[in-house]
Structures are given as C-alpha cells and as structure tokens.
Protein backbone atom coordinates (compact mmCIF):
# COMPACT_ATOMS: atom_id res chain seq x y z
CA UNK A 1 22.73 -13.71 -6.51
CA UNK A 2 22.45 -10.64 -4.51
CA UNK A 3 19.64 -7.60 -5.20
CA UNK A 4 18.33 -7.18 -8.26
CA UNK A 5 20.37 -5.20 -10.89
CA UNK A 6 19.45 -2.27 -13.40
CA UNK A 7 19.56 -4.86 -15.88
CA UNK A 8 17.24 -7.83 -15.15
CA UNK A 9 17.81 -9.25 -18.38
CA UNK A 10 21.54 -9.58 -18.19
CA UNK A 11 21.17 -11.25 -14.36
CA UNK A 12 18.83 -13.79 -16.56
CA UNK A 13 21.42 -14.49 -19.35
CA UNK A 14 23.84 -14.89 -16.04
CA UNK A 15 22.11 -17.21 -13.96
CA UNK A 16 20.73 -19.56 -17.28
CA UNK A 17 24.51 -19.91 -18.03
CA UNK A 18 25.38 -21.09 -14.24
CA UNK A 19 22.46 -23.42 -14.07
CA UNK A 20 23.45 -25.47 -17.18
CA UNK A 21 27.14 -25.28 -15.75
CA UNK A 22 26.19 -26.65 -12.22
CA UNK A 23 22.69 -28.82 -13.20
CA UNK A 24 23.49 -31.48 -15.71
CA UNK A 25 19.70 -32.21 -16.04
CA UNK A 26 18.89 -28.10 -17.30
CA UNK A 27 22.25 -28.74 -19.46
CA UNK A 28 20.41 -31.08 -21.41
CA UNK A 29 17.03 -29.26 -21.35
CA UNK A 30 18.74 -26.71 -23.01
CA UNK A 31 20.49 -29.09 -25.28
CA UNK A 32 17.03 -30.70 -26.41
CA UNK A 33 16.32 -27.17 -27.57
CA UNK A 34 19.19 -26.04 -28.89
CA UNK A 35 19.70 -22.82 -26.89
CA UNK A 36 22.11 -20.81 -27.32
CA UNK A 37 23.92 -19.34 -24.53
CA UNK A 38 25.66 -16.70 -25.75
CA UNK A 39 22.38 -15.42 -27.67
CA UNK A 40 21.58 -12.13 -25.89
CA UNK A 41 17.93 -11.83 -23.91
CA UNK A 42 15.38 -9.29 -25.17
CA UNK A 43 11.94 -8.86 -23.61
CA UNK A 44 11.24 -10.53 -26.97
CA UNK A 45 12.58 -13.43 -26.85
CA UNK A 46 12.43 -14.60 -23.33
CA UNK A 47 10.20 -17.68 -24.23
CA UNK A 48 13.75 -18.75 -25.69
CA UNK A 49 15.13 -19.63 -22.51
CA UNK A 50 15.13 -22.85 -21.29
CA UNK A 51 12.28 -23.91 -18.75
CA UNK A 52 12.22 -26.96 -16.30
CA UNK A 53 8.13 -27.91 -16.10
CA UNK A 54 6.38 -27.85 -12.39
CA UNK A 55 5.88 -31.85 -13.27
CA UNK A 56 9.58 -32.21 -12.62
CA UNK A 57 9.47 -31.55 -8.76
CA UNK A 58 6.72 -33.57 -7.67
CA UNK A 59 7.79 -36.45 -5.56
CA UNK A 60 6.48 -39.30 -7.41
CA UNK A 61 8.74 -38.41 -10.20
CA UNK A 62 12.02 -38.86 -8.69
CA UNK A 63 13.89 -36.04 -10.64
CA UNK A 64 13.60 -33.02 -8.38
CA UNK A 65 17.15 -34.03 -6.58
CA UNK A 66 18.57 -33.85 -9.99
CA UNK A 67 17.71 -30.33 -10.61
CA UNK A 68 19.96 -29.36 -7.90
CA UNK A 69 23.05 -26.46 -8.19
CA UNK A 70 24.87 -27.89 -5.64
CA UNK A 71 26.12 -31.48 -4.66
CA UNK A 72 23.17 -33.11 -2.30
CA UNK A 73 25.09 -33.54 1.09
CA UNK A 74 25.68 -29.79 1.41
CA UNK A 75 21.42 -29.27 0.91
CA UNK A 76 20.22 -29.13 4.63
CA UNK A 77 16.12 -29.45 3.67
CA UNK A 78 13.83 -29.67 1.01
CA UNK A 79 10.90 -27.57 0.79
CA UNK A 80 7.65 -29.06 0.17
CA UNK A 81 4.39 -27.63 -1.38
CA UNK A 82 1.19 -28.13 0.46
CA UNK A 83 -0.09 -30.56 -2.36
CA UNK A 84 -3.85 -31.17 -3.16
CA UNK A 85 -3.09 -34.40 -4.35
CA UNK A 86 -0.75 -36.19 -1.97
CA UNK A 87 2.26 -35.69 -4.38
CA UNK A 88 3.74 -32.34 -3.25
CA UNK A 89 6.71 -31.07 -5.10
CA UNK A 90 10.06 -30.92 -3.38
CA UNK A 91 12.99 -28.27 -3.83
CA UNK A 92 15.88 -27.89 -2.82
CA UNK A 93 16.44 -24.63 -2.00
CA UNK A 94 19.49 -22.91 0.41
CA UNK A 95 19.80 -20.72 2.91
CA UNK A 96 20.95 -17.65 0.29
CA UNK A 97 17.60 -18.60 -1.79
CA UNK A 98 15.42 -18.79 1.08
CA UNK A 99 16.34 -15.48 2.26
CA UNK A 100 15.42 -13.89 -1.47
CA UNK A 101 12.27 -15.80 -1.46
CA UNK A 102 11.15 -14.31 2.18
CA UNK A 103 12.04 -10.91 0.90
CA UNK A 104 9.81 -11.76 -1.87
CA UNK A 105 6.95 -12.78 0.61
CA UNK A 106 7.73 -10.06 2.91
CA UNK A 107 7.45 -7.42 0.40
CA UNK A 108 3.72 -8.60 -1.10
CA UNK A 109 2.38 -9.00 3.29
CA UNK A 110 3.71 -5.34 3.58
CA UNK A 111 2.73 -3.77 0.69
CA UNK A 112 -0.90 -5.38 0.49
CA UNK A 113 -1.61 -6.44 4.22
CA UNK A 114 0.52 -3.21 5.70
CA UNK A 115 2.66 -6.03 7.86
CA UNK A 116 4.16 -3.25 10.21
CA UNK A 117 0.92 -2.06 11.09
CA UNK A 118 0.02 -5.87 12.43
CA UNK A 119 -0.15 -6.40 16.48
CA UNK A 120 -2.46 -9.69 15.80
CA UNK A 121 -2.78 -12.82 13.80
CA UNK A 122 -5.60 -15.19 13.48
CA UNK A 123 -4.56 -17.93 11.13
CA UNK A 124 -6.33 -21.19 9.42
CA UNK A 125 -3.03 -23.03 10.04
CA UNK A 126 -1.26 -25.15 12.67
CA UNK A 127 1.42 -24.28 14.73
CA UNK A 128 5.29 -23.50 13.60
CA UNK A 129 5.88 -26.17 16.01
CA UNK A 130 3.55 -28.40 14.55
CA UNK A 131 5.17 -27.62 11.21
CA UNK A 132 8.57 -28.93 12.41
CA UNK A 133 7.84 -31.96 13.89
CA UNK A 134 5.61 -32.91 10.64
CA UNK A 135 8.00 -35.98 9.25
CA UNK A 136 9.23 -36.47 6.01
CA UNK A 137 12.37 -37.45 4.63
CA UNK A 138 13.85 -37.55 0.85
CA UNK A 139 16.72 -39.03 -0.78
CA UNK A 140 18.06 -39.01 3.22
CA UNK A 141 17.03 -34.93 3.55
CA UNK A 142 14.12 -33.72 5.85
CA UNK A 143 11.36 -31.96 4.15
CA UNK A 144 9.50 -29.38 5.71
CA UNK A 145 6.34 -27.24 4.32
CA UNK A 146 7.43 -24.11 2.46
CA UNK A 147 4.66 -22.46 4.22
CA UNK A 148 6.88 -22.70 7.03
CA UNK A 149 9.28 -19.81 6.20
CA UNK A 150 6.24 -17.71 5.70
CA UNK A 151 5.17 -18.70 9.42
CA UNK A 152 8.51 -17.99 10.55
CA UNK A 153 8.44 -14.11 9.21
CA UNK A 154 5.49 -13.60 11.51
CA UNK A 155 7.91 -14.88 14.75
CA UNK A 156 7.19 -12.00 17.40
CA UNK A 157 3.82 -11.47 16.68
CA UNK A 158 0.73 -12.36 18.77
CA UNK A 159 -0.02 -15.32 17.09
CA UNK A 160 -3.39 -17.66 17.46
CA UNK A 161 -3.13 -20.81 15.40
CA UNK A 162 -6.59 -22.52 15.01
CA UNK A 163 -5.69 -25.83 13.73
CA UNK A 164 -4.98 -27.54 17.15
CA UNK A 165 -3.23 -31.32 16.94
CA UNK A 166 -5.78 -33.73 19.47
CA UNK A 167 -3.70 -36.13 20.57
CA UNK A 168 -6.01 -38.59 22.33
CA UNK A 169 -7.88 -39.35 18.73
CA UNK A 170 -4.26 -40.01 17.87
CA UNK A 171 -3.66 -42.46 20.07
CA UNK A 172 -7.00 -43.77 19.58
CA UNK A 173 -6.62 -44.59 16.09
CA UNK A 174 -2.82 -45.49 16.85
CA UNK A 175 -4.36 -48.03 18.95
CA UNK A 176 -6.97 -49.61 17.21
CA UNK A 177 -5.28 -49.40 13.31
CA UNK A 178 -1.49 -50.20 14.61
CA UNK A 179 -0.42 -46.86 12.37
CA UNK A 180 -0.34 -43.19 13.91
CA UNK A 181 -2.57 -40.64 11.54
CA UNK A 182 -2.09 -36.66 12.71
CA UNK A 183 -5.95 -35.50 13.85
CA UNK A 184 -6.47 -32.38 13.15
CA UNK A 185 -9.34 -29.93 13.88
CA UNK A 186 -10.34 -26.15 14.46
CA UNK A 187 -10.62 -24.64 17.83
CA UNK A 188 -13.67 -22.64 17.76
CA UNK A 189 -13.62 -21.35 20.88
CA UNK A 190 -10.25 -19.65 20.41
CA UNK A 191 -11.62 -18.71 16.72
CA UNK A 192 -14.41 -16.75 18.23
CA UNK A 193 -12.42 -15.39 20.96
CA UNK A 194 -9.99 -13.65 18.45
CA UNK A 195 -13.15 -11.98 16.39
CA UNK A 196 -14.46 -10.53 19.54
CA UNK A 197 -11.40 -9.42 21.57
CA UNK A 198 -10.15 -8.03 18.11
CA UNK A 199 -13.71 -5.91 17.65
CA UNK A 200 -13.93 -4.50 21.36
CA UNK A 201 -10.26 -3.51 21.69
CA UNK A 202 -9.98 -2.41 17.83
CA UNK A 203 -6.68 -4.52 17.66
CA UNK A 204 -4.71 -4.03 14.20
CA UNK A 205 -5.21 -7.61 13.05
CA UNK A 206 -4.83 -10.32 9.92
CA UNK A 207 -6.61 -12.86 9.52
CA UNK A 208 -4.76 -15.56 6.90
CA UNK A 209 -4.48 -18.85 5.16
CA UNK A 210 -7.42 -20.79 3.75
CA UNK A 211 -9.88 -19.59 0.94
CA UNK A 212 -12.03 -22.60 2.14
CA UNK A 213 -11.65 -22.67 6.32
CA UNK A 214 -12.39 -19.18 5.97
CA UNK A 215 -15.57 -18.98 3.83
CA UNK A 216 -17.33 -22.26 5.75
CA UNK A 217 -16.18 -21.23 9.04
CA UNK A 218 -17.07 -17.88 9.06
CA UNK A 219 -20.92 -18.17 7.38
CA UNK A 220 -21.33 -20.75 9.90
CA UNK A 221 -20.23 -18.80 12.61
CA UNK A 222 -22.87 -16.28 11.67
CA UNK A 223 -25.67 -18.41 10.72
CA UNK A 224 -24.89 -20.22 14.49
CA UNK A 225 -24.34 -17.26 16.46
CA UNK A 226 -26.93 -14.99 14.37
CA UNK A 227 -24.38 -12.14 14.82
CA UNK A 228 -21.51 -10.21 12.78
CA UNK A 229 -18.75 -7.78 13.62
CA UNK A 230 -17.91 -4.19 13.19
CA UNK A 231 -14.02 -4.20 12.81
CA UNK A 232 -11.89 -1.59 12.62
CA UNK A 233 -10.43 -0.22 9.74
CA UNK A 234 -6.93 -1.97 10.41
CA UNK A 235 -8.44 -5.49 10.18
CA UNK A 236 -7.61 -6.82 6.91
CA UNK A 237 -7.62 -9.96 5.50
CA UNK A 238 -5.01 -12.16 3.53
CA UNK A 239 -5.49 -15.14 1.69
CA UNK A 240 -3.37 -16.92 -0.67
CA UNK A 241 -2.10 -20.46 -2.61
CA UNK A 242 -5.79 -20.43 -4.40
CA UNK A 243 -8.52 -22.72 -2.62
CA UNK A 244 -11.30 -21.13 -4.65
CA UNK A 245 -12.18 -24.58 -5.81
CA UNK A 246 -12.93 -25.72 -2.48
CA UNK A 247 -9.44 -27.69 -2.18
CA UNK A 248 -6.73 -26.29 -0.30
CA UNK A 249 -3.89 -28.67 0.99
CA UNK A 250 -6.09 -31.70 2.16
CA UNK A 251 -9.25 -29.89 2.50
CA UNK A 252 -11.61 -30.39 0.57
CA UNK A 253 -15.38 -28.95 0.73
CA UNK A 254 -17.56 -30.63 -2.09
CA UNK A 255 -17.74 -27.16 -3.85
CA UNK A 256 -16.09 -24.04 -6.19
CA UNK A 257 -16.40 -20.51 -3.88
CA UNK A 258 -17.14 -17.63 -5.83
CA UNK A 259 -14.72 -15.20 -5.50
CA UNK A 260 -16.86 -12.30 -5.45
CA UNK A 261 -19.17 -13.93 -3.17
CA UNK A 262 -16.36 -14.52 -0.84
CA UNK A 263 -15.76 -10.92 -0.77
CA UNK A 264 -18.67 -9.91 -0.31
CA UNK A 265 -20.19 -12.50 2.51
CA UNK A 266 -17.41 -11.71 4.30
CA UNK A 267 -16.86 -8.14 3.80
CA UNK A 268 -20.36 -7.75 5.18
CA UNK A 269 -19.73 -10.31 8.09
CA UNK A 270 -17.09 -8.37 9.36
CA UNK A 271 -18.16 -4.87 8.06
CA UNK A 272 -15.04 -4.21 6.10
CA UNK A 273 -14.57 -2.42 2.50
CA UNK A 274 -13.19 -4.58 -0.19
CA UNK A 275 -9.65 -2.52 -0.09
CA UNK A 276 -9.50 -4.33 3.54
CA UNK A 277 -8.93 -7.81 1.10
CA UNK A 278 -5.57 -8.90 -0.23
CA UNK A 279 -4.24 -12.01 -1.93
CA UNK A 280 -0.92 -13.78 -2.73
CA UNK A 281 0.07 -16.24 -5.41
CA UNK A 282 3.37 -17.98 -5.09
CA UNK A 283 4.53 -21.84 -5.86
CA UNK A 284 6.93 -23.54 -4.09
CA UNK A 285 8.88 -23.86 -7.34
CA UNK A 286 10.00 -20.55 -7.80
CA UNK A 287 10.77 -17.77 -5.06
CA UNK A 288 8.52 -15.21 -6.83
CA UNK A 289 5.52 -13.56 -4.60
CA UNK A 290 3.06 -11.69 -6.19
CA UNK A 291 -0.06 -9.80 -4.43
CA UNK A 292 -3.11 -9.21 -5.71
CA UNK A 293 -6.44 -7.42 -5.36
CA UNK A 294 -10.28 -7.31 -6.45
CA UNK A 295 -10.50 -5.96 -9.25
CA UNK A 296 -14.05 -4.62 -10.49
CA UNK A 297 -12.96 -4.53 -14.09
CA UNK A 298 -12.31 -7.68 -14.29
CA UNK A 299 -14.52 -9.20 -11.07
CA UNK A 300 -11.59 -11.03 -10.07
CA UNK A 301 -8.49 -11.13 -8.36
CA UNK A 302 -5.17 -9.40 -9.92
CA UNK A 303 -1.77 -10.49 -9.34
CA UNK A 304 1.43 -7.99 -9.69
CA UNK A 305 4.85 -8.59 -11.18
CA UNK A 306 7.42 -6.01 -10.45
CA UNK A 307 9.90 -6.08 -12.77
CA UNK A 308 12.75 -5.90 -11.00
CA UNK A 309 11.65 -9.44 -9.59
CA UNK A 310 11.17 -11.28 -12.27
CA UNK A 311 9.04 -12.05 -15.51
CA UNK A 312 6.37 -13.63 -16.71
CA UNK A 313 4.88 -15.18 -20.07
CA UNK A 314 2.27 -17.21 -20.92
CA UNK A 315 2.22 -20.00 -23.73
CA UNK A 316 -0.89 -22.29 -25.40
CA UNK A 317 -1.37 -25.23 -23.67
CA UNK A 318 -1.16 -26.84 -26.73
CA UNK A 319 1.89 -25.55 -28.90
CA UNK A 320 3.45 -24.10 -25.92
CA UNK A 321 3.82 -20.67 -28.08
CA UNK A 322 4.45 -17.66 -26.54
CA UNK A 323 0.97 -15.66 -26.26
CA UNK A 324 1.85 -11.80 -26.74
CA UNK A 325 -1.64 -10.91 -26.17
CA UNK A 326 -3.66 -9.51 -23.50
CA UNK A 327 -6.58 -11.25 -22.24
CA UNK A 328 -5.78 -14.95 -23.64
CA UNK A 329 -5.32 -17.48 -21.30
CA UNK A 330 -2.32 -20.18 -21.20
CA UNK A 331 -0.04 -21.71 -19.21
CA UNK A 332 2.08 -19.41 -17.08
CA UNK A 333 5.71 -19.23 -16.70
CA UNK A 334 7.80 -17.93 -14.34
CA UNK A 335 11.53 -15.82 -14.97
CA UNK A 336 13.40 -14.81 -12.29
CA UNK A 337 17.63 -15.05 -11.75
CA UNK A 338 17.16 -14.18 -8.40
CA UNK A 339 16.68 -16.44 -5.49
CA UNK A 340 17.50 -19.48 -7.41
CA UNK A 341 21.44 -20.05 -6.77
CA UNK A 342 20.91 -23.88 -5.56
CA UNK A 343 18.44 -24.95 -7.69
CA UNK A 344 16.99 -25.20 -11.36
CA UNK A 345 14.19 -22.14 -10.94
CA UNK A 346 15.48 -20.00 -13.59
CA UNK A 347 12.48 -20.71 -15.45
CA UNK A 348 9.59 -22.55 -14.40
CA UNK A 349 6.84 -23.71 -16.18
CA UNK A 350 3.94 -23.83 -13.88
CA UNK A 351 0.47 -26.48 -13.81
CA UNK A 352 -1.19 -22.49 -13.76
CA UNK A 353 -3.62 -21.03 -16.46
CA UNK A 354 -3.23 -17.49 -16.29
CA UNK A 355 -3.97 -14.12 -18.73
CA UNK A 356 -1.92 -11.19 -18.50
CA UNK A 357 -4.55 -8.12 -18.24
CA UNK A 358 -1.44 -5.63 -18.69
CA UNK A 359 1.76 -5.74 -19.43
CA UNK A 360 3.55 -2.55 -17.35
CA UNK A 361 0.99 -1.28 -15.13
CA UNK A 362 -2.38 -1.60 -12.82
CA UNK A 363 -4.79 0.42 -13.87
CA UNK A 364 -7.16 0.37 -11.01
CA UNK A 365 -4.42 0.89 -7.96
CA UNK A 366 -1.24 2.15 -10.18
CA UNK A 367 1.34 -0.23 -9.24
CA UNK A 368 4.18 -0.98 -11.92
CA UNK A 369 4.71 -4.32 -13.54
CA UNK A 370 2.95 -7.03 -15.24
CA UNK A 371 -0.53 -7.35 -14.21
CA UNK A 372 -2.40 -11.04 -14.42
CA UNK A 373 -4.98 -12.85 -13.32
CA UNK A 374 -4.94 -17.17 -12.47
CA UNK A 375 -7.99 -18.47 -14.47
CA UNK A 376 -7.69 -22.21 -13.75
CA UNK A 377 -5.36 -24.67 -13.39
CA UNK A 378 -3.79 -27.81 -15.72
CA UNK A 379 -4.21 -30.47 -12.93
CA UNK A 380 -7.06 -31.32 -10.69
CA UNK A 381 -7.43 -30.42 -7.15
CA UNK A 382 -8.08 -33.67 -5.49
CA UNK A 383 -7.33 -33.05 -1.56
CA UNK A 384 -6.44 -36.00 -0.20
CA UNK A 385 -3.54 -37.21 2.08
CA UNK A 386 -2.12 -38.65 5.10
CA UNK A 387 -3.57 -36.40 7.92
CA UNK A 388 -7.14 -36.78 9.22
CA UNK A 389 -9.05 -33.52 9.83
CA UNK A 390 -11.24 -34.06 12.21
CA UNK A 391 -13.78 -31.12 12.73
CA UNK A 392 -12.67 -28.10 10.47
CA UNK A 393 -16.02 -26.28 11.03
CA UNK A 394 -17.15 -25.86 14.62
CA UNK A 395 -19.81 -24.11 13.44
CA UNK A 396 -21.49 -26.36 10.88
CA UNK A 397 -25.03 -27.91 11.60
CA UNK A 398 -26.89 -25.47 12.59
C-alpha cells in the first residue's frame, strides 16, 4: 500500500481482506475465529482482527514461508531477526515493504537522534559487508539480517564499525575442528580513537547498537584509562532491539543492566544530559518503528505510536483479552496495513510484555500517539549461536 490514508482504519479493514485472499494460512486463522470480513473496524474492536503470533516465524517452526502474499519464487530474501536463542524468525518481506519499513526506521533516527544533523557513526556492529556475506539460506532463499536495511540507510556517512571479523582465529579453528566458526571481536583501538577525535574536533556524532557492548565497554574504558569525555552537545546516543537483560543477539553478559543506571554511568562518562539518549523498539515481524525516551515519571524508557502508522493493543497473557487499561501489563500486539503487501503482518502478536502509559499523547515531550513502555518479555533471552565472539571488551581486567 502506498502512504498512510485519513482513514487508518479503513486501510486495516483493506489489507485484512487481501491477506486472507492471497495467504491461505491467515484465511484459516481467521476462519478458526470466525471473523467477519465485512464487519466494519472501530478503535473498539480492533482486538477482533485476526493476528498471526511471533511463534509462527521462527525458523524451527517451518510455517513462516506459508504466511507469504505472494508465490515464493518471486520473494528475492528473507529477513532475519538477530535471535537470542539461535532460532531467529524469518520474513518474507519485498522490495515495496522494505521501503515502508525504512521510512518507518528513518522517521524514529530523525526525529529522536536528529539523523541530518549526523557527520559520524560509531557503531557496536560489524560491517554492511560483513552482513552480506553472513550465509544462510531457506526454503532455497538467502536470508540476510534485518538490521541490514537499517545499516544501509546510514550509506554515505562516516562510518566506524567496531566488530572487526579476525580471520587467522578463523582459520585456526577451521583447521584444527574441520568446520569454519566466524570470530568476532571489538577493536578497541579504533573504539577509543572515535571518542577522542569526536571530543577534540566536536564532530556531530551517534553512537548505536548494543545496550550490553555499550555499558561493559564503556565503564571499562573508564575504569582502564581513569578518564571520561566532555562531548559536545550534538553527540547523542541511540540504542535499540532491548539488551537490558544482558543478551543482545549472541551476547550475553551474566547480568540485567539497569536502565537508569545505564543512563546515568554513561551520561556522566561522556558528560551528556539525558535528552542526548534515544531508543528504538521494532521486531522483524512487523515494519513498525517506534522511538522512545527516559522518562522520569515512569524511570523508564517510553515508546511512541503515531497513529497514522499503526496501532497497538495489549491482551492478558492468559485469556488473551483485550486490556483497555492504562498501566496493566500484557502481551503486545501490533496493527499496521502498511508495509505489509507480501506478507502476513497485518497483525502481529508479539513474545513482548508491554503497558500502554497513554493512549493519544506524551506527556513529558508532547508527541501524539499511543505511548508504552516494554516491561519484559514471554520468552527467555538465552544468547547463544553459531558465531564465536572472541574479545567484546578490550577494556575488561583491569
């Protein structure tokens, strides 16, 4: 579908009609519960809609190909979370999708991070061309990470990626195990070259990725070096995809990080207000973006939901009701008719426990929409999986 409409709700009705015509397996989701499709959608009655759970995409469940739009030799990839547990979940999702789901992304980095404003990047993450050459194949299609679209928007930039690929432990391992395994560490030279060239020449710079990478690395960096920064007031910082339980991809620390002790270790480490902080929450299974900031109200982080996006609403992880109340936590699902042409992502039930703090607008920075915060999450963060990180903290042991 193209840009959002006046009418959000009728774009909804829309697209849950197509996907039942084009995806047999939502047809009979919607079957099971007896939906009616020519039932018009109210605000009140949008936990009537049909919903395909996150469980559906993971790999090791075999059903994500079915919740395709389109036949699967016209799908060029699959898109692949960066999953905690070594089962990531796979979408299909086109080239007309991808670009709503960018805009998405693209709109949260600007409107949180000020993205024009950017001349520098210093991110927890290995290379785009890394990212391509990662293998993977399903039912005959490449995979690739989903974080790699994101990596793409930044293409132009001054870019330093600190997860460097070492290729003689490769070929170490290669030789003595008869298997390859990717080895994977941070380069903390180039880490604290970045910091300092980014204080002295008061370079417009985001630092992004990893909750975890960036909490370790940095409180080692200044219980090593015994020093901190004084950055200037375009510095900002941008995390995103959770972490606070010390698991992020297939890292995994041993321990939760508070999230107001992350901003406030690191706010003082670099010298930077708490306004200077933003955050992202996205899934792979859905193109929705939504940033977020501290909030002192609630000592937490708060997501927004404009509602020309999309929707959410939360149901009890028991009965799967709807919960119309602020402030109670459940199980949070996902609306959205746009960005989801070639795929089943109408609705999407996600492994997130969530509480909506306000339904229609922030009261701390004023943005419109639906304002919620993620307090936990239905599956556990294991962090394991076929790459071997090798040193991801330089600066540890000191």
């Amino acid at each position: 579908m193209a840009a959002a409409t006046a009418n959000i709700l009728e774009d909804l009705a829309t697209q849950v009609r197509g996907t039942a015509r084009d995806c047999e397996m939502y047809r009979k989701i919607a079957a099971e519960k007896g939906y009616n499709f020519d039932q018009t959608i109210k605000e009140s009655t949008l936990e009537e809609i049909p919903y395909v759970s996150w469980a559906h995409f993971k790999a090791s469940n075999n059903q994500y190909h079915k919740l395709l739009r389109i036949p699967l030799n016209q799908l060029e990839r699959w898109e692949l979370s960066s999953s905690t547990t070594g089962d990531p979940s796979v979408v299909g999702r086109g080239p007309s999708d991808v670009a709503v789901f960018l805009r998405n992304y693209n709109t949260v980095f600007e409107d949180f991070s000020f993205k024009k404003s950017i001349k520098k990047l210093i991110l927890f993450s290995p290379s785009v061309a890394f990212l391509e050459h990662m293998p993977g194949e399903w039912q005959g299609k490449r995979g690739f990470l989903f974080y790699l679209d994101i990596a793409n928007m930044w293409k132009g930039y001054d870019i330093n990626y600190l997860l460097k690929f070492k290729m003689p432990k490769a070929i170490l391992y290669m030789l003595t195990h008869f298997k390859m395994k990717a080895f994977i560490e941070i380069d903390g030279k180039l880490l604290e070259s970045s910091l300092i060239k980014a204080e002295r020449d008061k370079i417009p710079t985001l630092v992004a990725n990893s909750v975890p990478l960036m909490y370790q690395n940095f409180l080692d960096y200044q219980k090593k070096k015994k020093r901190t920064f004084n950055m200037p007031e375009t510095f900002r910082i941008q995390t995103g995809g959770g972490g606070w339980g010390g698991v992020k991809g297939q890292v995994k620390l041993g321990y939760n990080i508070d999230k107001a002790d992350f901003y406030d270790k690191l706010g003082k480490f670099f010298n930077l207000p708490i306004t200077n902080f933003a955050d992202c929450f996205g899934a792979t299974e859905t193109p929705i973006a939504c940033g977020g900031h501290w909030s002192k109200k609630y000592n937490d982080i708060v997501f927004h939901l404009g509602k020309d996006q999309g929707r959410i609403i939360l149901r009890d992880v028991d009965t799967l009701e709807r919960i119309k109340t602020t402030n109670t936590p459940g199980a949070l699902e996902i609306l959205t008719p746009y960005g989801v042409d070639t795929y089943a992502g109408v609705s999407i039930l996600l492994d997130d426990l969530a509480e909506i703090v306000d339904f229609n607008r922030c009261d701390e920075c004023g943005r419109e929409g639906t304002i919620f915060r993620i307090t936990g999450r239905l599956t556990p963060e294991i962090g394991k999986g076929c790459t071997s990180f090798y040193n991801l903290t330089p600066y540890k042991g000191v």
